[in-house]
PDB file of N, CA and C in Angstrom:
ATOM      1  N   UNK A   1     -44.127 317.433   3.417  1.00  0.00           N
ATOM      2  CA  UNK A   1     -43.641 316.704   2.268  1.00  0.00           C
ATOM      3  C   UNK A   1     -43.574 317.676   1.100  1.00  0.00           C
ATOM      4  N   UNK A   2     -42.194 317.791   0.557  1.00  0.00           N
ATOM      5  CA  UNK A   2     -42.065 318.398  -0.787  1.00  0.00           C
ATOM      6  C   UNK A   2     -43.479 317.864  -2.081  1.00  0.00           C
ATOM      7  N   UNK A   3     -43.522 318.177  -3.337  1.00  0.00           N
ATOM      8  CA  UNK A   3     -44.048 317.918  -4.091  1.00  0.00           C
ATOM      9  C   UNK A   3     -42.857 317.544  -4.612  1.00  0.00           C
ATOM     10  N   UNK A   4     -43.425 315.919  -5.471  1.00  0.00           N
ATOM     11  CA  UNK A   4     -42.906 315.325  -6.477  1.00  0.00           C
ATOM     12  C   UNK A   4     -42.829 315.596  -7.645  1.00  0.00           C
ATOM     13  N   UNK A   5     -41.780 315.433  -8.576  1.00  0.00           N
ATOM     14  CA  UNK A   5     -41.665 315.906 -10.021  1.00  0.00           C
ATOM     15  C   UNK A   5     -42.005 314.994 -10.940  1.00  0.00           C
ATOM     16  N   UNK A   6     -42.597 315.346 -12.055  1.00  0.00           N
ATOM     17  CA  UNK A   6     -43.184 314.204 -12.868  1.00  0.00           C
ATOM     18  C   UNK A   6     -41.972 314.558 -14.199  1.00  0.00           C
ATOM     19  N   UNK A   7     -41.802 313.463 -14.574  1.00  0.00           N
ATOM     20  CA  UNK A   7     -40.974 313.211 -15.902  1.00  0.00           C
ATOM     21  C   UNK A   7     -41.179 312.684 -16.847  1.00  0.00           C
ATOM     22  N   UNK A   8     -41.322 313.108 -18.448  1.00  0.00           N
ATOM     23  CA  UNK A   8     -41.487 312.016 -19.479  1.00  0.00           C
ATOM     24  C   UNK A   8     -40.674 311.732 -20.227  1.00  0.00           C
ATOM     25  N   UNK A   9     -41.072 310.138 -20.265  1.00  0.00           N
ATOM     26  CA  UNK A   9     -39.351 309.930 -20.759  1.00  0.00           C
ATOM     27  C   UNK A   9     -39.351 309.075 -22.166  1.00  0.00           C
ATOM     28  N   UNK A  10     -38.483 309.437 -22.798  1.00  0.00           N
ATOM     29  CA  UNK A  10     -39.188 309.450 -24.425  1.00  0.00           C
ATOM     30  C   UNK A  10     -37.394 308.861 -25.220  1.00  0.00           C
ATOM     31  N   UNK A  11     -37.338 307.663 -25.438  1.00  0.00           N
ATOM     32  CA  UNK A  11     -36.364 307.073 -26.151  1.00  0.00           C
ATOM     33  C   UNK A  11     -35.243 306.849 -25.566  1.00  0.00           C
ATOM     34  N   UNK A  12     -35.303 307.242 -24.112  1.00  0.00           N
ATOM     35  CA  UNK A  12     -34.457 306.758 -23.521  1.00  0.00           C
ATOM     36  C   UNK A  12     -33.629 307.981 -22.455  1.00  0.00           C
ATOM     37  N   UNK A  13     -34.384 308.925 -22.521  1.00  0.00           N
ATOM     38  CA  UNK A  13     -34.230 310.468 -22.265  1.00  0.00           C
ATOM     39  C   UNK A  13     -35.125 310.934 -21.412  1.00  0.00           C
ATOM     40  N   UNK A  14     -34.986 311.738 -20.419  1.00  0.00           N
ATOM     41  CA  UNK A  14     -35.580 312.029 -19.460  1.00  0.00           C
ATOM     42  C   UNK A  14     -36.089 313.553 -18.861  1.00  0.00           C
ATOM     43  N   UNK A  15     -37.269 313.974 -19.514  1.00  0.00           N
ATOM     44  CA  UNK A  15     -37.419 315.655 -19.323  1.00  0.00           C
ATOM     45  C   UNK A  15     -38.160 315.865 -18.111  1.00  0.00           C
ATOM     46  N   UNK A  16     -38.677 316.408 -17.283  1.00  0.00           N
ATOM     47  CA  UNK A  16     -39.128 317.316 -16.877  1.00  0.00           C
ATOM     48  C   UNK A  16     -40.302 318.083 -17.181  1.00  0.00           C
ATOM     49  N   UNK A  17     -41.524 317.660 -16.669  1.00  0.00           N
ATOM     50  CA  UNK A  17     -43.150 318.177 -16.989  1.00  0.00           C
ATOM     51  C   UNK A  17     -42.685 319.661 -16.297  1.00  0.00           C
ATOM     52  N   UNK A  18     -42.447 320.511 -16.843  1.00  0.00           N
ATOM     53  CA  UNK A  18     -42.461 321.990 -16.330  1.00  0.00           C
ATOM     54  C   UNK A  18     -43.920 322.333 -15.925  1.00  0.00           C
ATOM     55  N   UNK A  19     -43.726 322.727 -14.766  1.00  0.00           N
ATOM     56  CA  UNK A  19     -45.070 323.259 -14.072  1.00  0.00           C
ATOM     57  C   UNK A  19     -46.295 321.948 -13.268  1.00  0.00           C
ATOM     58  N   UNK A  20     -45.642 321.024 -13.572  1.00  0.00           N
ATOM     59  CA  UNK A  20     -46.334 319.928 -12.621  1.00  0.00           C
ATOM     60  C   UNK A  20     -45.928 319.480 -11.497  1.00  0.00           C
ATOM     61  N   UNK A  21     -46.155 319.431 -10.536  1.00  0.00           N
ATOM     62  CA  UNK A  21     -46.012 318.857  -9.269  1.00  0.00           C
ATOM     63  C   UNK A  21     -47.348 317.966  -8.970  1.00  0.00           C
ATOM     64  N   UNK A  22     -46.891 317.053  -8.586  1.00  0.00           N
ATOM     65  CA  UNK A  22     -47.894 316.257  -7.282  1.00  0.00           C
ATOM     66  C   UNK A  22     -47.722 316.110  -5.903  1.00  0.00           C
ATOM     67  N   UNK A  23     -48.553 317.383  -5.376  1.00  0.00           N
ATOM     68  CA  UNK A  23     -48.531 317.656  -4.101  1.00  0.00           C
ATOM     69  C   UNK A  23     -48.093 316.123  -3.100  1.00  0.00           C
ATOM     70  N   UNK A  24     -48.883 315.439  -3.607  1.00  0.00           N
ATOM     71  CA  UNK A  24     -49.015 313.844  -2.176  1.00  0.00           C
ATOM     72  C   UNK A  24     -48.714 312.890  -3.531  1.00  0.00           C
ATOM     73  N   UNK A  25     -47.938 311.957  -2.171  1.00  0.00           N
ATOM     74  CA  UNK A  25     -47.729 310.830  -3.210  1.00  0.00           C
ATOM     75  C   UNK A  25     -48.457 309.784  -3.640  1.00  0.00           C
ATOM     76  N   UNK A  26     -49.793 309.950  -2.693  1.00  0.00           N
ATOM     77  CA  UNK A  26     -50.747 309.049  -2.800  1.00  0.00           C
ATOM     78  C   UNK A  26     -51.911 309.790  -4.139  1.00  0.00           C
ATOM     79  N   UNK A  27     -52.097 310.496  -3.955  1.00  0.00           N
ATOM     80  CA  UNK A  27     -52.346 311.457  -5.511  1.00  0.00           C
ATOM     81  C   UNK A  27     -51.899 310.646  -6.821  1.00  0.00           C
ATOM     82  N   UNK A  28     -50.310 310.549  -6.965  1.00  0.00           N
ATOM     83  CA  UNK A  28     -49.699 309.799  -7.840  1.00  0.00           C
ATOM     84  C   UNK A  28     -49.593 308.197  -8.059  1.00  0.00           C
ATOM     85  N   UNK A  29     -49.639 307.895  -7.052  1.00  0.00           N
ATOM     86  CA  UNK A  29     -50.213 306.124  -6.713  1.00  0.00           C
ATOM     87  C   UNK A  29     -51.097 305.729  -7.131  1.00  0.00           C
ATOM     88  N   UNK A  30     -52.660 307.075  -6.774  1.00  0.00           N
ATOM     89  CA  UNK A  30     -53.579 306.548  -7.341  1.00  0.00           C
ATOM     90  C   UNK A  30     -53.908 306.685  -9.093  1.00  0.00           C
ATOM     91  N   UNK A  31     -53.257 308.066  -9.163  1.00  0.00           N
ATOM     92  CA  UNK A  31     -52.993 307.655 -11.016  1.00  0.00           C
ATOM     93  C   UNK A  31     -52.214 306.902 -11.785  1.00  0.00           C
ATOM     94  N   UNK A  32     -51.336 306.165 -10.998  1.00  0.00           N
ATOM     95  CA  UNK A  32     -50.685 304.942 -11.923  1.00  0.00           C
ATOM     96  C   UNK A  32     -51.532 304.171 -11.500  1.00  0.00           C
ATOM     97  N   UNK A  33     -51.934 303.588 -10.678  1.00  0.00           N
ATOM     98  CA  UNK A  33     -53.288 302.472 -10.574  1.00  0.00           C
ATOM     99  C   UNK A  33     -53.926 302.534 -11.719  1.00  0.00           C
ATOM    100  N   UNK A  34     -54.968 304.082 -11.393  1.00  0.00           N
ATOM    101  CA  UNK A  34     -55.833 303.830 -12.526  1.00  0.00           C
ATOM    102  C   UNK A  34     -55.278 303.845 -13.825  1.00  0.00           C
ATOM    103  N   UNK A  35     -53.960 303.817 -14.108  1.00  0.00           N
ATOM    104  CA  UNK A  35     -53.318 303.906 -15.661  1.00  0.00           C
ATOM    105  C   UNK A  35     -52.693 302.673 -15.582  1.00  0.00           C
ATOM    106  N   UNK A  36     -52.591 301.603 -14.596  1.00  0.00           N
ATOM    107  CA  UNK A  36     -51.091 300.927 -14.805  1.00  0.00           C
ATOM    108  C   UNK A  36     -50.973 300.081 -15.771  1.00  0.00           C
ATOM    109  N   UNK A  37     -52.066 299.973 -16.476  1.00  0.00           N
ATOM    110  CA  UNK A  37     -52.411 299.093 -17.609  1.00  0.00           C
ATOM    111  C   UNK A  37     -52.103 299.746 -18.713  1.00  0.00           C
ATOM    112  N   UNK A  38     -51.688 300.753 -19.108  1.00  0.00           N
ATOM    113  CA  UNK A  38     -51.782 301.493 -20.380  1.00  0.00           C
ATOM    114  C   UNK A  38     -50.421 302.174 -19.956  1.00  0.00           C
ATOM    115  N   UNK A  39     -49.774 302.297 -18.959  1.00  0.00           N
ATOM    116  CA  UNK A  39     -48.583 303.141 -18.773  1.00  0.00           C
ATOM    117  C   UNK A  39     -47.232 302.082 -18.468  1.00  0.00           C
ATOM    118  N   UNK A  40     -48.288 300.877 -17.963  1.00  0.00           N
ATOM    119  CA  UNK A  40     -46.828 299.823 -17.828  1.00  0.00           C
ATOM    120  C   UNK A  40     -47.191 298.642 -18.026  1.00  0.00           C
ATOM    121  N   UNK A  41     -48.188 298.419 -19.068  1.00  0.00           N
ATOM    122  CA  UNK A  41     -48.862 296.874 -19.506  1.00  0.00           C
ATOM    123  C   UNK A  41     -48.806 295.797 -18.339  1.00  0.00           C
ATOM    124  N   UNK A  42     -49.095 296.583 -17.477  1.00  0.00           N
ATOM    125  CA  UNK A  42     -49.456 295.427 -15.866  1.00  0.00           C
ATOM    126  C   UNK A  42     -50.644 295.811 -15.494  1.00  0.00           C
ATOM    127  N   UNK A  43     -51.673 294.607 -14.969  1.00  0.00           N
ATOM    128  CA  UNK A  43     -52.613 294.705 -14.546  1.00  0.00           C
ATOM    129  C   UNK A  43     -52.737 294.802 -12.995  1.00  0.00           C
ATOM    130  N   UNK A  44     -53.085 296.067 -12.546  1.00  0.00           N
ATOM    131  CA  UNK A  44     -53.470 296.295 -11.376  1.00  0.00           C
ATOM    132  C   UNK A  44     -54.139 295.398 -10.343  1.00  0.00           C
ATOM    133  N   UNK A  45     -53.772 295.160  -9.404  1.00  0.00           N
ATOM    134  CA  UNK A  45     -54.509 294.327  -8.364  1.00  0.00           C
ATOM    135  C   UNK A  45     -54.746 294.685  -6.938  1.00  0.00           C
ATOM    136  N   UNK A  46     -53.748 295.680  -6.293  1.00  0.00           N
ATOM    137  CA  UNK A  46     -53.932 295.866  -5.201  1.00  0.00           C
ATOM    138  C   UNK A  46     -52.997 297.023  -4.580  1.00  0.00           C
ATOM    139  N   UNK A  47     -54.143 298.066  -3.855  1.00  0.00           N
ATOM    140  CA  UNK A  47     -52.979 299.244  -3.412  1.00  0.00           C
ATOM    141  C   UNK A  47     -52.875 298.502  -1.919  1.00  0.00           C
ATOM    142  N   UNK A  48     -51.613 298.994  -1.169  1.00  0.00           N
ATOM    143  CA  UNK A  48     -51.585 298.704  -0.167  1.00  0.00           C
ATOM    144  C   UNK A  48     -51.571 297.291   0.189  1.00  0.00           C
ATOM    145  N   UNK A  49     -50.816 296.230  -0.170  1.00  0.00           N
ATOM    146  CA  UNK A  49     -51.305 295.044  -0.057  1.00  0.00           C
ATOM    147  C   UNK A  49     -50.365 294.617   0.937  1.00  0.00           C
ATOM    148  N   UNK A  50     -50.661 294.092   2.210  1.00  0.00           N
ATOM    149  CA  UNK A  50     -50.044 293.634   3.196  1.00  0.00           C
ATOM    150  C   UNK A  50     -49.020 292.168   2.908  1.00  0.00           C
ATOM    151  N   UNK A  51     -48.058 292.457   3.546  1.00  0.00           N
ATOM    152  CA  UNK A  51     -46.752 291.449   2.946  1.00  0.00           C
ATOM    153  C   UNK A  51     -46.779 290.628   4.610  1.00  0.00           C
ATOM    154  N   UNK A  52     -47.937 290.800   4.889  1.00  0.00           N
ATOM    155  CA  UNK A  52     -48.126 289.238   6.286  1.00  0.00           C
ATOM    156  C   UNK A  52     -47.272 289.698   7.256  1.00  0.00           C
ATOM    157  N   UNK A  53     -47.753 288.887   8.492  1.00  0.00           N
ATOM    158  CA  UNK A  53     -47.204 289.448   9.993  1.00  0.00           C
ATOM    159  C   UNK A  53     -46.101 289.452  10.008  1.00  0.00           C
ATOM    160  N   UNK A  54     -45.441 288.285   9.397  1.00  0.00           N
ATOM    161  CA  UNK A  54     -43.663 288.115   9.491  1.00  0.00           C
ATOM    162  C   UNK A  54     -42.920 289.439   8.959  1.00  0.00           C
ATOM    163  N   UNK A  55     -43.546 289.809   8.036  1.00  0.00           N
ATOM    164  CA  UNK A  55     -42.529 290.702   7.540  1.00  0.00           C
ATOM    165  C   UNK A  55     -43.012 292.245   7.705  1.00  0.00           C
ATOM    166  N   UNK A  56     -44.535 292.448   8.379  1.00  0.00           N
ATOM    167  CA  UNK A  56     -45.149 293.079   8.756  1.00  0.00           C
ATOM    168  C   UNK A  56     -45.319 294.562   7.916  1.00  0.00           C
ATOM    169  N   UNK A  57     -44.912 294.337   6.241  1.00  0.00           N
ATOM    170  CA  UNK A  57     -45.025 295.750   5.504  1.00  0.00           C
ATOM    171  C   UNK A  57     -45.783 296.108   4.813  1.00  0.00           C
ATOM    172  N   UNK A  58     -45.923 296.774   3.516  1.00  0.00           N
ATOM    173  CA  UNK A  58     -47.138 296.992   3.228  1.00  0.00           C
ATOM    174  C   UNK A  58     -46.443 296.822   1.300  1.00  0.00           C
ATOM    175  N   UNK A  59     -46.643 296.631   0.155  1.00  0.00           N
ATOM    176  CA  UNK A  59     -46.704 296.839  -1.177  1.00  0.00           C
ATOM    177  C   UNK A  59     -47.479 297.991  -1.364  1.00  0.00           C
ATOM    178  N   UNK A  60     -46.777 299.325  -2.115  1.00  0.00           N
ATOM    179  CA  UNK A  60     -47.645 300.353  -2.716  1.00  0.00           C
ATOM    180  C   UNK A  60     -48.787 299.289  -3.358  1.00  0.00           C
ATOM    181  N   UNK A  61     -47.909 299.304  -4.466  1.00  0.00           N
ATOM    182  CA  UNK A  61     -49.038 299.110  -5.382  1.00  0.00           C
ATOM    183  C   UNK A  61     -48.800 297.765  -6.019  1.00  0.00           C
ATOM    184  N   UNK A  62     -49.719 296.774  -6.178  1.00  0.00           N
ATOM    185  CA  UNK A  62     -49.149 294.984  -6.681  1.00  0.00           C
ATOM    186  C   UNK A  62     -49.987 295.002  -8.250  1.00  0.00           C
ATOM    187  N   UNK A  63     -49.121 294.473  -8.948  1.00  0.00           N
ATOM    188  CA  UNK A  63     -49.805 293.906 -10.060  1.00  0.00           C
ATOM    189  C   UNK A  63     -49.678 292.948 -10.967  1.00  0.00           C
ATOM    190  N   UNK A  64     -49.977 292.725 -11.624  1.00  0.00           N
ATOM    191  CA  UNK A  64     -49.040 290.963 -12.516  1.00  0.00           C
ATOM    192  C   UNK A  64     -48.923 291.365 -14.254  1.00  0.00           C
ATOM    193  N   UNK A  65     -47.613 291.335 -14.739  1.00  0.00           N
ATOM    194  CA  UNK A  65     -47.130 291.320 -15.950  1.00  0.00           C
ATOM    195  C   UNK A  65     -48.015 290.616 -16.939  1.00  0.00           C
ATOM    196  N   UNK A  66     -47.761 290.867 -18.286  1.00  0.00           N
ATOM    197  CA  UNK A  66     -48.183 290.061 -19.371  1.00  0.00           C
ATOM    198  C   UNK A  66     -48.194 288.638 -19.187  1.00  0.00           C
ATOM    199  N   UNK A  67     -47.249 288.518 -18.516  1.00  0.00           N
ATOM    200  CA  UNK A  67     -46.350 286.691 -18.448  1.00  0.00           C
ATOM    201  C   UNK A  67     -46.923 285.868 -16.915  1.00  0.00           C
ATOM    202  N   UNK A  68     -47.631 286.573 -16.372  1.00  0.00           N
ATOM    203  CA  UNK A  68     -48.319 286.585 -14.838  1.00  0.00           C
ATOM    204  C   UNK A  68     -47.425 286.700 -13.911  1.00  0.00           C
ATOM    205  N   UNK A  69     -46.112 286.971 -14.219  1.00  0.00           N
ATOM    206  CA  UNK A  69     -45.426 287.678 -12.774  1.00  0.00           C
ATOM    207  C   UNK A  69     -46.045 288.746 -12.333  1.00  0.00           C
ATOM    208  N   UNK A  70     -45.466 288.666 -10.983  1.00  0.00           N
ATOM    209  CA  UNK A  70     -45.922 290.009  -9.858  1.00  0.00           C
ATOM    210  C   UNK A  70     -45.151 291.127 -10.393  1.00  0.00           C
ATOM    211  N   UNK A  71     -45.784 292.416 -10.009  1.00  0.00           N
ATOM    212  CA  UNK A  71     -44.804 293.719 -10.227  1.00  0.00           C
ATOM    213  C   UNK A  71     -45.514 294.208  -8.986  1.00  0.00           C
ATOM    214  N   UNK A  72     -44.211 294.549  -8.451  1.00  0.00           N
ATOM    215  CA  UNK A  72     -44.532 295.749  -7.477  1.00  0.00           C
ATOM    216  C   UNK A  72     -43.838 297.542  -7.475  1.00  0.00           C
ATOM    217  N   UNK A  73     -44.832 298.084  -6.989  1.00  0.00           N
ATOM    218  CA  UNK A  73     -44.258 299.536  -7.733  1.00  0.00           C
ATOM    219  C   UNK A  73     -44.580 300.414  -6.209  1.00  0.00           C
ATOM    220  N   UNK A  74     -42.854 300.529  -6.145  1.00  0.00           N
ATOM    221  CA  UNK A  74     -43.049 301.147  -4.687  1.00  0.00           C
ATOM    222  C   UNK A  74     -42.881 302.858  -4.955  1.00  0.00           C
ATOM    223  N   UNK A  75     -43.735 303.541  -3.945  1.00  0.00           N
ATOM    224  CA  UNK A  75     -43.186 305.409  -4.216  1.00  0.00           C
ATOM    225  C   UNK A  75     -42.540 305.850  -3.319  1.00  0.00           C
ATOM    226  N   UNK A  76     -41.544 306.400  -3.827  1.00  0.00           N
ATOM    227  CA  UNK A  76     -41.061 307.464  -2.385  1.00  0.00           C
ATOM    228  C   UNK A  76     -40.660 308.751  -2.784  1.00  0.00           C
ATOM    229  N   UNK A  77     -40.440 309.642  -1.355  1.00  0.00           N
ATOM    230  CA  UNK A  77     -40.355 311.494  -1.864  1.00  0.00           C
ATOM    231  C   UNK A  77     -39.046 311.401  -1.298  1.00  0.00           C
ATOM    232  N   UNK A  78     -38.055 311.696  -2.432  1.00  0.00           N
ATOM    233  CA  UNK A  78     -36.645 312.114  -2.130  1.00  0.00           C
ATOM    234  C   UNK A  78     -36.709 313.346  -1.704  1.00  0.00           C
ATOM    235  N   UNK A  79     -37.907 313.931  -1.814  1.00  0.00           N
ATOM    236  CA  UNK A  79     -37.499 315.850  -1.211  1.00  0.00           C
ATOM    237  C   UNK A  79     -36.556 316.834  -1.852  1.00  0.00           C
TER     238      UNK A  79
END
């Protein structure tokens, strides 16, 4: 697996953390967890949360909005 690029994005604009990579994506999963409250005003609830036999998949990461909707925040490595 390549390393992922981190970006900050500031008014609507999109740069490039020069010199950061995150080797694994689970690395990065687990720091929006522990931030997801302060980086996307959703409260964290569950990594990995199983979406039941029928549909047999998994949710990165689950959490519920200001308003108590669900958010789900899936990762993937484009490479």
């Amino acid at each position: 697996m390549t390393g992922l690029r981190l970006f900050r994005v500031d008014g609507g604009s999109a740069e490039e953390v020069v010199g950061s990579e995150v080797e694994l994506e689970r690395h990065l999963q687990t720091l929006i967890e522990q931030n997801m409250d302060t980086m996307l005003s959703v409260r964290f609830l569950a990594s990995e949360y199983s979406t039941g036999p029928v549909h047999g998949g998994r949710i990165d990461s689950l959490g519920l909005d200001e308003d108590g909707s669900p958010v789900v925040v899936e990762f993937t490595d484009r490479g």
